[in-house]
PDB file of N, CA and C in Angstrom:
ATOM      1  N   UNK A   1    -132.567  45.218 161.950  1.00  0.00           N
ATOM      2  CA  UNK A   1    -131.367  45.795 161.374  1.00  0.00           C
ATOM      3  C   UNK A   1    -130.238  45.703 162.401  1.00  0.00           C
ATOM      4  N   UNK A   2    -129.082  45.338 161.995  1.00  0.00           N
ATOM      5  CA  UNK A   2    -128.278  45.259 163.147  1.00  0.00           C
ATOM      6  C   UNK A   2    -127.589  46.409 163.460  1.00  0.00           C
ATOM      7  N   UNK A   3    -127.076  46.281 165.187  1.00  0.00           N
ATOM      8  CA  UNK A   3    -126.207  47.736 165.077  1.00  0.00           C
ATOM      9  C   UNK A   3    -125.195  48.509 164.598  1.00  0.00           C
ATOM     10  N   UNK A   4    -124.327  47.602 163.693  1.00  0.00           N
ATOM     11  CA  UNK A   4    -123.652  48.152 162.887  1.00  0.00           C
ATOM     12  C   UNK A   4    -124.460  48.808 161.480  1.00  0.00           C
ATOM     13  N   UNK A   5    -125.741  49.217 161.543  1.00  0.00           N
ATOM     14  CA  UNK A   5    -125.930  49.982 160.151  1.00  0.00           C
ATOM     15  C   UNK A   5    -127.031  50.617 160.708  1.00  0.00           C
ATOM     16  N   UNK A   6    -127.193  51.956 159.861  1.00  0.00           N
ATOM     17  CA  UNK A   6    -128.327  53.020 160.417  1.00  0.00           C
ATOM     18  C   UNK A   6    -129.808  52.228 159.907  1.00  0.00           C
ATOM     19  N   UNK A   7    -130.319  52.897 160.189  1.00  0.00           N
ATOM     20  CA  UNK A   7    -131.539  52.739 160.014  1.00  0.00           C
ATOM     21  C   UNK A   7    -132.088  53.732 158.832  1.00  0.00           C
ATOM     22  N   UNK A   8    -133.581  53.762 158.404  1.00  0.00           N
ATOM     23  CA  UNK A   8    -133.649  54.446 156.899  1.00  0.00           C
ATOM     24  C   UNK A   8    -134.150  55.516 157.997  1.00  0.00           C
ATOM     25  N   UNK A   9    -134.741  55.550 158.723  1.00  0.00           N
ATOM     26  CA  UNK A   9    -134.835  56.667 160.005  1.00  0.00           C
ATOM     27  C   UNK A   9    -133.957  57.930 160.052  1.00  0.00           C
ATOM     28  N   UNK A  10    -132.818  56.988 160.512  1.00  0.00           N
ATOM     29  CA  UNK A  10    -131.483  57.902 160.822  1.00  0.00           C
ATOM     30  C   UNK A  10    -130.679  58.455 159.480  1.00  0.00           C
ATOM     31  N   UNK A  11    -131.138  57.174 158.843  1.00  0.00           N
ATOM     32  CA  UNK A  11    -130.380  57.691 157.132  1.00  0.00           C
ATOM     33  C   UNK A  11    -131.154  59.005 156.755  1.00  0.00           C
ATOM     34  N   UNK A  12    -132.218  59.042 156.878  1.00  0.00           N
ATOM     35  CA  UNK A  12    -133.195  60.516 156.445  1.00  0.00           C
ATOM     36  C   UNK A  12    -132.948  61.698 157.209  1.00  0.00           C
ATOM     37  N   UNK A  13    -132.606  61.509 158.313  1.00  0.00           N
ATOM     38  CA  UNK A  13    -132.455  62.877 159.159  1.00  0.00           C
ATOM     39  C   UNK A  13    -131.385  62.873 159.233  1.00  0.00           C
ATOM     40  N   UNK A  14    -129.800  62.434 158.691  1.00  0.00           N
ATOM     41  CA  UNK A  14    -128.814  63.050 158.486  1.00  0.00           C
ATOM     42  C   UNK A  14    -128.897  64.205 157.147  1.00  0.00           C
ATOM     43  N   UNK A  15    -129.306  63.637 156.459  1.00  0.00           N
ATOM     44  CA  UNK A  15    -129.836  63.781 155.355  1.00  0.00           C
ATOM     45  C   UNK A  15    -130.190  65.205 155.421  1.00  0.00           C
ATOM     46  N   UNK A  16    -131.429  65.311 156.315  1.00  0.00           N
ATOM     47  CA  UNK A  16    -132.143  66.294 156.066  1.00  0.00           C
ATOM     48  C   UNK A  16    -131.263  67.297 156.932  1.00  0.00           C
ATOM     49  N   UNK A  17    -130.753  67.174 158.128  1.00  0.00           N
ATOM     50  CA  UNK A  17    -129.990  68.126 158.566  1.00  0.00           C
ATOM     51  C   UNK A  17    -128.954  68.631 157.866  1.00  0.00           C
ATOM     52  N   UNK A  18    -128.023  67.598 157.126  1.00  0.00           N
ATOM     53  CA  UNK A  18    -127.048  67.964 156.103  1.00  0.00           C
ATOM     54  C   UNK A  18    -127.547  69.168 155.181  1.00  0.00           C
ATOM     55  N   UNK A  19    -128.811  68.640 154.576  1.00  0.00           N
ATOM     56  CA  UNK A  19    -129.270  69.380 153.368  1.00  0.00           C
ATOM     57  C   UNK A  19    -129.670  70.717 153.880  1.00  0.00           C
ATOM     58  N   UNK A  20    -129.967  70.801 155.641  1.00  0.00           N
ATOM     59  CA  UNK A  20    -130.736  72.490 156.112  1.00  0.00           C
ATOM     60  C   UNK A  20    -129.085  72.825 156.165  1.00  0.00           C
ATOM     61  N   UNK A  21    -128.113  72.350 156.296  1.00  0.00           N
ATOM     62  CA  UNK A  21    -127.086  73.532 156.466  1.00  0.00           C
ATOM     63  C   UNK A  21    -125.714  73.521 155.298  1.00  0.00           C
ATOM     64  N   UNK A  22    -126.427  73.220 154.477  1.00  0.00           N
ATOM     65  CA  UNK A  22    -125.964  73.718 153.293  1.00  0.00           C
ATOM     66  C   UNK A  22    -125.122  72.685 152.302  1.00  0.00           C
ATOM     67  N   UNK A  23    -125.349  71.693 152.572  1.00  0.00           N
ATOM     68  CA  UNK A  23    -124.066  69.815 152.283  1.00  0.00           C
ATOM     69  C   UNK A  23    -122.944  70.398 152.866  1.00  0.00           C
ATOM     70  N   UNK A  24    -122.311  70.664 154.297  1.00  0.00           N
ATOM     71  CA  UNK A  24    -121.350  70.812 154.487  1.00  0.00           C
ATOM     72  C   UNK A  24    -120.222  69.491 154.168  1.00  0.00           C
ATOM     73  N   UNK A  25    -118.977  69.896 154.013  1.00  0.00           N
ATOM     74  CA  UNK A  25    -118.290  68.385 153.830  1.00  0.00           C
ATOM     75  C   UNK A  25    -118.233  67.283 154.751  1.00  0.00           C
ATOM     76  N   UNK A  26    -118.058  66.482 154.527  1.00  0.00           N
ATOM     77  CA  UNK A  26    -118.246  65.758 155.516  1.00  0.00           C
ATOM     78  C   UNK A  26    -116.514  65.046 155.525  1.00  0.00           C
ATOM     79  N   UNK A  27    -115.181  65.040 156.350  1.00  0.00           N
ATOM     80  CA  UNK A  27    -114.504  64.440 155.863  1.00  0.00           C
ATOM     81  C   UNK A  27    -113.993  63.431 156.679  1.00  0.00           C
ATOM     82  N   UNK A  28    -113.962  62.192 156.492  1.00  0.00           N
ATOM     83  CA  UNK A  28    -113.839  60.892 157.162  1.00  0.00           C
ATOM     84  C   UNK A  28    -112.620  60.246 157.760  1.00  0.00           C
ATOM     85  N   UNK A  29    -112.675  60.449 159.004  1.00  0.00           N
ATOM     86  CA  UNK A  29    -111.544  59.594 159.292  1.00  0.00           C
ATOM     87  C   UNK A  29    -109.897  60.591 158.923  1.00  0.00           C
ATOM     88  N   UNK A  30    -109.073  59.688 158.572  1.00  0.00           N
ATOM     89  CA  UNK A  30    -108.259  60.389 158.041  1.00  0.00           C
ATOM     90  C   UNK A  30    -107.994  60.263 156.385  1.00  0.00           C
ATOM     91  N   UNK A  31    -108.833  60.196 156.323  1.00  0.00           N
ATOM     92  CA  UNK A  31    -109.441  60.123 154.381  1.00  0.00           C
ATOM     93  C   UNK A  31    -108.758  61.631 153.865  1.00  0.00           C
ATOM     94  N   UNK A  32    -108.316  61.485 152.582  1.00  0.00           N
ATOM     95  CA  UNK A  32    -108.023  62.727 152.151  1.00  0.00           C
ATOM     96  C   UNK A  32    -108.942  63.897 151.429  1.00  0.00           C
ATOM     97  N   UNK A  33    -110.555  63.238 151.644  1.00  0.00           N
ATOM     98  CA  UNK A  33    -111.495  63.544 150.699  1.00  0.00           C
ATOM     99  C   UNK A  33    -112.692  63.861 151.397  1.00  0.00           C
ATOM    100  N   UNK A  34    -113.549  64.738 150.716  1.00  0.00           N
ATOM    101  CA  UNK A  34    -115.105  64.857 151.770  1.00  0.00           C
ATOM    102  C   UNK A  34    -115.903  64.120 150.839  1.00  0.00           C
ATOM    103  N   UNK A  35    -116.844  63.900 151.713  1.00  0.00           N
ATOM    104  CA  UNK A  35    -118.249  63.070 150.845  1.00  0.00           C
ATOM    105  C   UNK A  35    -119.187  63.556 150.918  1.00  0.00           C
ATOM    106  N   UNK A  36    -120.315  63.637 149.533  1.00  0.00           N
ATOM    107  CA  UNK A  36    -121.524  63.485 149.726  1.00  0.00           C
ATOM    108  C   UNK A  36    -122.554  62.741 150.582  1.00  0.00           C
ATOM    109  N   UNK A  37    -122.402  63.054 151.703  1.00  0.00           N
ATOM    110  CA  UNK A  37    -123.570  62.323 152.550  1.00  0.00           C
ATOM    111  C   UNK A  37    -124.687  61.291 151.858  1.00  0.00           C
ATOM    112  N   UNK A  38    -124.892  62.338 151.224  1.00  0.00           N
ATOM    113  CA  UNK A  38    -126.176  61.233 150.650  1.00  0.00           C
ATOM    114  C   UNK A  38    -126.207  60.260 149.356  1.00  0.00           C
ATOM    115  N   UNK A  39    -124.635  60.534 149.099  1.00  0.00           N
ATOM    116  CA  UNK A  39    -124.283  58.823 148.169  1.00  0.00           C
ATOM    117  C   UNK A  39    -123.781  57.927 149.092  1.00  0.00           C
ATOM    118  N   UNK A  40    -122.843  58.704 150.513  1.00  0.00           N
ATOM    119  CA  UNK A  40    -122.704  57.489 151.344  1.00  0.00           C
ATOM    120  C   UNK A  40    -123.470  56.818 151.651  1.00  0.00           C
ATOM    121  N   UNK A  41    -124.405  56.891 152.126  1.00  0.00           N
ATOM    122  CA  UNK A  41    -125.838  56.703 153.317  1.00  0.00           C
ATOM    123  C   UNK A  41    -127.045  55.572 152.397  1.00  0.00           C
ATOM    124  N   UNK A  42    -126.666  56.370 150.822  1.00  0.00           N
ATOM    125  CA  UNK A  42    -127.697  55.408 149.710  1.00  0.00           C
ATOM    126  C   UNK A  42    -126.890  54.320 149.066  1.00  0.00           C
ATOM    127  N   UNK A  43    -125.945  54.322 148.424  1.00  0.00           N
ATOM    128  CA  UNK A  43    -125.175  54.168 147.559  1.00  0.00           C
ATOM    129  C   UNK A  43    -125.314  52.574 147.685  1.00  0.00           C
ATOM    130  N   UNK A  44    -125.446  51.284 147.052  1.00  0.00           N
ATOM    131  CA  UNK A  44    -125.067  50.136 146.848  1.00  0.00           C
ATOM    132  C   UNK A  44    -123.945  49.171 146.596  1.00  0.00           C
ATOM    133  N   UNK A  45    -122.771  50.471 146.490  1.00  0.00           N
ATOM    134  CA  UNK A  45    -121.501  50.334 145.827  1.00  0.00           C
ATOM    135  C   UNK A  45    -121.118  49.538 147.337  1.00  0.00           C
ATOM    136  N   UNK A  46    -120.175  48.596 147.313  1.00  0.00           N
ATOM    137  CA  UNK A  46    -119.514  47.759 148.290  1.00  0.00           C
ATOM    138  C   UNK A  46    -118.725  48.742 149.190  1.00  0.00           C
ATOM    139  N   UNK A  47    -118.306  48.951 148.263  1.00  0.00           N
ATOM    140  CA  UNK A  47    -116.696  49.819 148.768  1.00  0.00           C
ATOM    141  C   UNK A  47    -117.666  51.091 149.845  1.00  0.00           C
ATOM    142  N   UNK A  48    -118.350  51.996 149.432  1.00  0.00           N
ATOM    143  CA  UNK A  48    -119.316  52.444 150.074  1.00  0.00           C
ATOM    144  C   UNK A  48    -119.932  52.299 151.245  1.00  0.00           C
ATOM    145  N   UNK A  49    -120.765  50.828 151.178  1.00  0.00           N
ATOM    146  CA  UNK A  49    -121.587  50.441 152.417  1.00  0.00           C
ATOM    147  C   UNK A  49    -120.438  50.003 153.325  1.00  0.00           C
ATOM    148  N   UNK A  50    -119.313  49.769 153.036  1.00  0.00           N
ATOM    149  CA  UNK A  50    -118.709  49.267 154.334  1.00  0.00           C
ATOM    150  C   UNK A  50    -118.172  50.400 154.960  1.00  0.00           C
ATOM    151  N   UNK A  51    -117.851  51.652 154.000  1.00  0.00           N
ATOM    152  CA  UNK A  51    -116.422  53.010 154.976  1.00  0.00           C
ATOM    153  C   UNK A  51    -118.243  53.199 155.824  1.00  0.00           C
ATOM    154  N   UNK A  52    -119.565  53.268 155.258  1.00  0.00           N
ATOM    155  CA  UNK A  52    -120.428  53.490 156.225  1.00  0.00           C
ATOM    156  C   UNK A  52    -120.826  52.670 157.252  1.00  0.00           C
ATOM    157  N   UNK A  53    -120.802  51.917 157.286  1.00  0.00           N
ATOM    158  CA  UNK A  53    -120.958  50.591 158.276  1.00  0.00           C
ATOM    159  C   UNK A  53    -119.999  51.040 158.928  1.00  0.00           C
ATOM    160  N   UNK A  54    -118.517  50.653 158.736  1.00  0.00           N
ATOM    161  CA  UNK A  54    -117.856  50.956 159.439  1.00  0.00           C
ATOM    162  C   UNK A  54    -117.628  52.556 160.424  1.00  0.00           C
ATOM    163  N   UNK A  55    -118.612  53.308 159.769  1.00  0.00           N
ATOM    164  CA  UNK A  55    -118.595  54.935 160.746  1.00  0.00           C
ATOM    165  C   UNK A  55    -119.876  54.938 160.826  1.00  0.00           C
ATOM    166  N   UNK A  56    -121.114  53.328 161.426  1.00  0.00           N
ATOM    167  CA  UNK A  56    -122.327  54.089 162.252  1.00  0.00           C
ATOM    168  C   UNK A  56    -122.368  54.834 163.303  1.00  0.00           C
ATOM    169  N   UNK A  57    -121.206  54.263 164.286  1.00  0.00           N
ATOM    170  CA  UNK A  57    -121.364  55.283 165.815  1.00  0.00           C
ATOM    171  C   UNK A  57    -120.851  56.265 165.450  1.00  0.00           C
ATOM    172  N   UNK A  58    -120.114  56.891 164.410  1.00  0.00           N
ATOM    173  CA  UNK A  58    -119.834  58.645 164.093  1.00  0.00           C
ATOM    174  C   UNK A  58    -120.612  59.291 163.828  1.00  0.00           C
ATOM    175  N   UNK A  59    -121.522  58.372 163.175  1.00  0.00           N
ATOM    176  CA  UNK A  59    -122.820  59.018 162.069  1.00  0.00           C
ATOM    177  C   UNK A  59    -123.678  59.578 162.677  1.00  0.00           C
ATOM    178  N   UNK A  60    -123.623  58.426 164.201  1.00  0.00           N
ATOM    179  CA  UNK A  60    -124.876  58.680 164.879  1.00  0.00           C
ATOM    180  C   UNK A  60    -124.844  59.540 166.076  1.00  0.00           C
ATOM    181  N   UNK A  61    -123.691  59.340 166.787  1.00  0.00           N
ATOM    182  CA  UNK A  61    -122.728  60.428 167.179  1.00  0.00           C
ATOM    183  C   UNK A  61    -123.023  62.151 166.386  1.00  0.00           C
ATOM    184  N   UNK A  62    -122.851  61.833 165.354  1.00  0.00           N
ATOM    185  CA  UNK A  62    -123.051  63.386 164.548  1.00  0.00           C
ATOM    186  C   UNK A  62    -124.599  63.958 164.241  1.00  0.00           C
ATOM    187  N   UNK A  63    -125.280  62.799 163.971  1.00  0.00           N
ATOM    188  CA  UNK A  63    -126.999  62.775 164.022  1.00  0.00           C
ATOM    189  C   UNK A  63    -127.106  63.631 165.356  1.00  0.00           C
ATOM    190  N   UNK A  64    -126.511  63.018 166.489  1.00  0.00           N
ATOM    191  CA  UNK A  64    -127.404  63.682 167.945  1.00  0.00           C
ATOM    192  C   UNK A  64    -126.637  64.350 167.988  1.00  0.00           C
ATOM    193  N   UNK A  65    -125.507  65.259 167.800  1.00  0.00           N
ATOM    194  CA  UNK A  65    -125.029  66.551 167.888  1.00  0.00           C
ATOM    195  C   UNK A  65    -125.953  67.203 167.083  1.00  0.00           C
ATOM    196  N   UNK A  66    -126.443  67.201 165.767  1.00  0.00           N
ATOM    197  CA  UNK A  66    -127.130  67.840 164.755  1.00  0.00           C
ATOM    198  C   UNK A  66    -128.633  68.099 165.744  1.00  0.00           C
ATOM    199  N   UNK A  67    -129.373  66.767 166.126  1.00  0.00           N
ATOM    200  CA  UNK A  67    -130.748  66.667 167.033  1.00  0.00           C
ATOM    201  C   UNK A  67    -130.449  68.057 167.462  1.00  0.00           C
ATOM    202  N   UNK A  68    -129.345  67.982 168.516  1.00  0.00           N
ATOM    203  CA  UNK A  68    -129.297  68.841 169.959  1.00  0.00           C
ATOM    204  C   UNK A  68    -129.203  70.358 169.517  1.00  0.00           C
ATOM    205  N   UNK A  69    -128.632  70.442 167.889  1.00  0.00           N
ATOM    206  CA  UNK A  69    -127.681  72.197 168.205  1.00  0.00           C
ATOM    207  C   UNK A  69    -127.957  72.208 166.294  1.00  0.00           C
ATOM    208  N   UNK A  70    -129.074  73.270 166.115  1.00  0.00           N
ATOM    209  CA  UNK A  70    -129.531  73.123 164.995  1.00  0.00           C
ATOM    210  C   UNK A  70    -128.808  74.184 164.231  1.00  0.00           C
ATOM    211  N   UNK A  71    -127.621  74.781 164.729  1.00  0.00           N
ATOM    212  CA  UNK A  71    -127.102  75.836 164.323  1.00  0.00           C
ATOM    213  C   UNK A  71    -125.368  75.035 164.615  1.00  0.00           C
ATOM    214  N   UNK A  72    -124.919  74.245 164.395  1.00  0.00           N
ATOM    215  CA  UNK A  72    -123.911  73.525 164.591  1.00  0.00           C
ATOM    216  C   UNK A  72    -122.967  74.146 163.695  1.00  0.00           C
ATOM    217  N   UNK A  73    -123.349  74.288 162.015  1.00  0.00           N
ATOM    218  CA  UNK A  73    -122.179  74.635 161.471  1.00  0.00           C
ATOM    219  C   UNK A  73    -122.710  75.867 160.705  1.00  0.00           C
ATOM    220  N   UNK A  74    -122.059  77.197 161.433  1.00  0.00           N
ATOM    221  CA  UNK A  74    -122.775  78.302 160.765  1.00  0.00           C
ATOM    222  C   UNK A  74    -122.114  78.521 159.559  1.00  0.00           C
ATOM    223  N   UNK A  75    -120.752  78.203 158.942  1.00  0.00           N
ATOM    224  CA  UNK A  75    -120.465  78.462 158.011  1.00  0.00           C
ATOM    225  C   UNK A  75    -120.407  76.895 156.924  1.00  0.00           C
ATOM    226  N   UNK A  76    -121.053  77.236 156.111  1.00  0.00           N
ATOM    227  CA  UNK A  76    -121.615  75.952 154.626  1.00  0.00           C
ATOM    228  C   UNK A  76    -120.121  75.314 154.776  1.00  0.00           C
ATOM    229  N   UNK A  77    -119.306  76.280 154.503  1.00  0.00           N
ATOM    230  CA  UNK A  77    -118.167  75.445 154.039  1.00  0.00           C
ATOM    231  C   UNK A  77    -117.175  74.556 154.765  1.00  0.00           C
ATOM    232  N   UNK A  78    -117.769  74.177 156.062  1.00  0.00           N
ATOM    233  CA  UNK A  78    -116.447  74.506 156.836  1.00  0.00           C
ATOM    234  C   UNK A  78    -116.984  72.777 157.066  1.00  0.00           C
ATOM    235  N   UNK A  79    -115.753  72.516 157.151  1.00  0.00           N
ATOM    236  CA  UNK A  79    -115.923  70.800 156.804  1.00  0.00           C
ATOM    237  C   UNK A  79    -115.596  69.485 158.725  1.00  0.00           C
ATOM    238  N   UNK A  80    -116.841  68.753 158.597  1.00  0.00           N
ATOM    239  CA  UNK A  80    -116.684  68.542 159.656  1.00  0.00           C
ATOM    240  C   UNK A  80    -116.594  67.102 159.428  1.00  0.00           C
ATOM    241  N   UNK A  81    -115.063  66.625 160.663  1.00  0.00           N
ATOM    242  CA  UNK A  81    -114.638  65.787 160.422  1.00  0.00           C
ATOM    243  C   UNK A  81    -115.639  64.459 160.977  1.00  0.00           C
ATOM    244  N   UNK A  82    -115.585  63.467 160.704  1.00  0.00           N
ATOM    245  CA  UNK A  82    -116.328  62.042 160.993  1.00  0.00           C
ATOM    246  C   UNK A  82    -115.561  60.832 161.375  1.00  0.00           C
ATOM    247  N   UNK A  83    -115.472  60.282 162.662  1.00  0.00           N
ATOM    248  CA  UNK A  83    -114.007  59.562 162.665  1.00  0.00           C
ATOM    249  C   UNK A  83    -115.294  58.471 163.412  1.00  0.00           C
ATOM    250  N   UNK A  84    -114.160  57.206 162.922  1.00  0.00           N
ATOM    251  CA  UNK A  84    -115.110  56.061 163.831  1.00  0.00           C
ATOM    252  C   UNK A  84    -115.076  56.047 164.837  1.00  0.00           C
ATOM    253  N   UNK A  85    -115.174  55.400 165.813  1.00  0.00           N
ATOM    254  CA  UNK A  85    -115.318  55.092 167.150  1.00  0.00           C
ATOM    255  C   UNK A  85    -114.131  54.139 167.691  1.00  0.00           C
ATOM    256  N   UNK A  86    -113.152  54.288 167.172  1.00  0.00           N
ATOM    257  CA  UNK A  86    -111.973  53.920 167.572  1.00  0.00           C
ATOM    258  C   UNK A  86    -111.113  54.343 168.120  1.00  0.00           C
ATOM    259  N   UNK A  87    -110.295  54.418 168.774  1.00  0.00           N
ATOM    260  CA  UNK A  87    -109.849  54.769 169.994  1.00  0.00           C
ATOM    261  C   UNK A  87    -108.531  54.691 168.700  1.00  0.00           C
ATOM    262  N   UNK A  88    -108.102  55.974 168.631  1.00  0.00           N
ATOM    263  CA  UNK A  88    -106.831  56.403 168.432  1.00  0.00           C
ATOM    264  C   UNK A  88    -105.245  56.557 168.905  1.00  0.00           C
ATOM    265  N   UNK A  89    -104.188  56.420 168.052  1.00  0.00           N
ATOM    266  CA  UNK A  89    -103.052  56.492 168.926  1.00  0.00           C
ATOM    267  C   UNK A  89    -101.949  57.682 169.058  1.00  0.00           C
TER     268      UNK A  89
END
């Protein structure tokens, strides 16, 4: 699998961490919208696999924050942002 895309590994344990703390939002970039994690991560839709492709090192980035700190987002609602790995201006 190359390094631009997760693995079904990493796809499952976002997953599952998402799902222990409640589907917090997830909101991308400077997107005006949150996502379901787990239509991003599955989904076949084009448009889809690429905003994810294009945010593996956030994903994974956010995976090992989740690993490390299992209490990351104590409140369900509170929406945590996901930005690629691009160096901003």
């Amino acid at each position: 699998m190359p390094d631009d895309e997760l693995t079904a590994h990493e796809k499952q344990a976002l997953v599952n961490h998402w799902l222990a703390r409640g589907k917090p939002g997830l909101e991308f970039g400077y997107d005006d919208y949150c996502f379901n994690l787990e239509t991003l991560l599955y989904s076949g839709h084009p448009i889809l696999v690429e905003r994810c492709r294009k945010r593996t090192l956030a994903l994974r980035q956010l995976l090992a924050r989740w690993n490390n700190n299992h209490m990351e987002v104590p409140n369900e609602s509170e929406i945590i942002e996901v930005r690629s790995g691009q160096p901003t201006l």
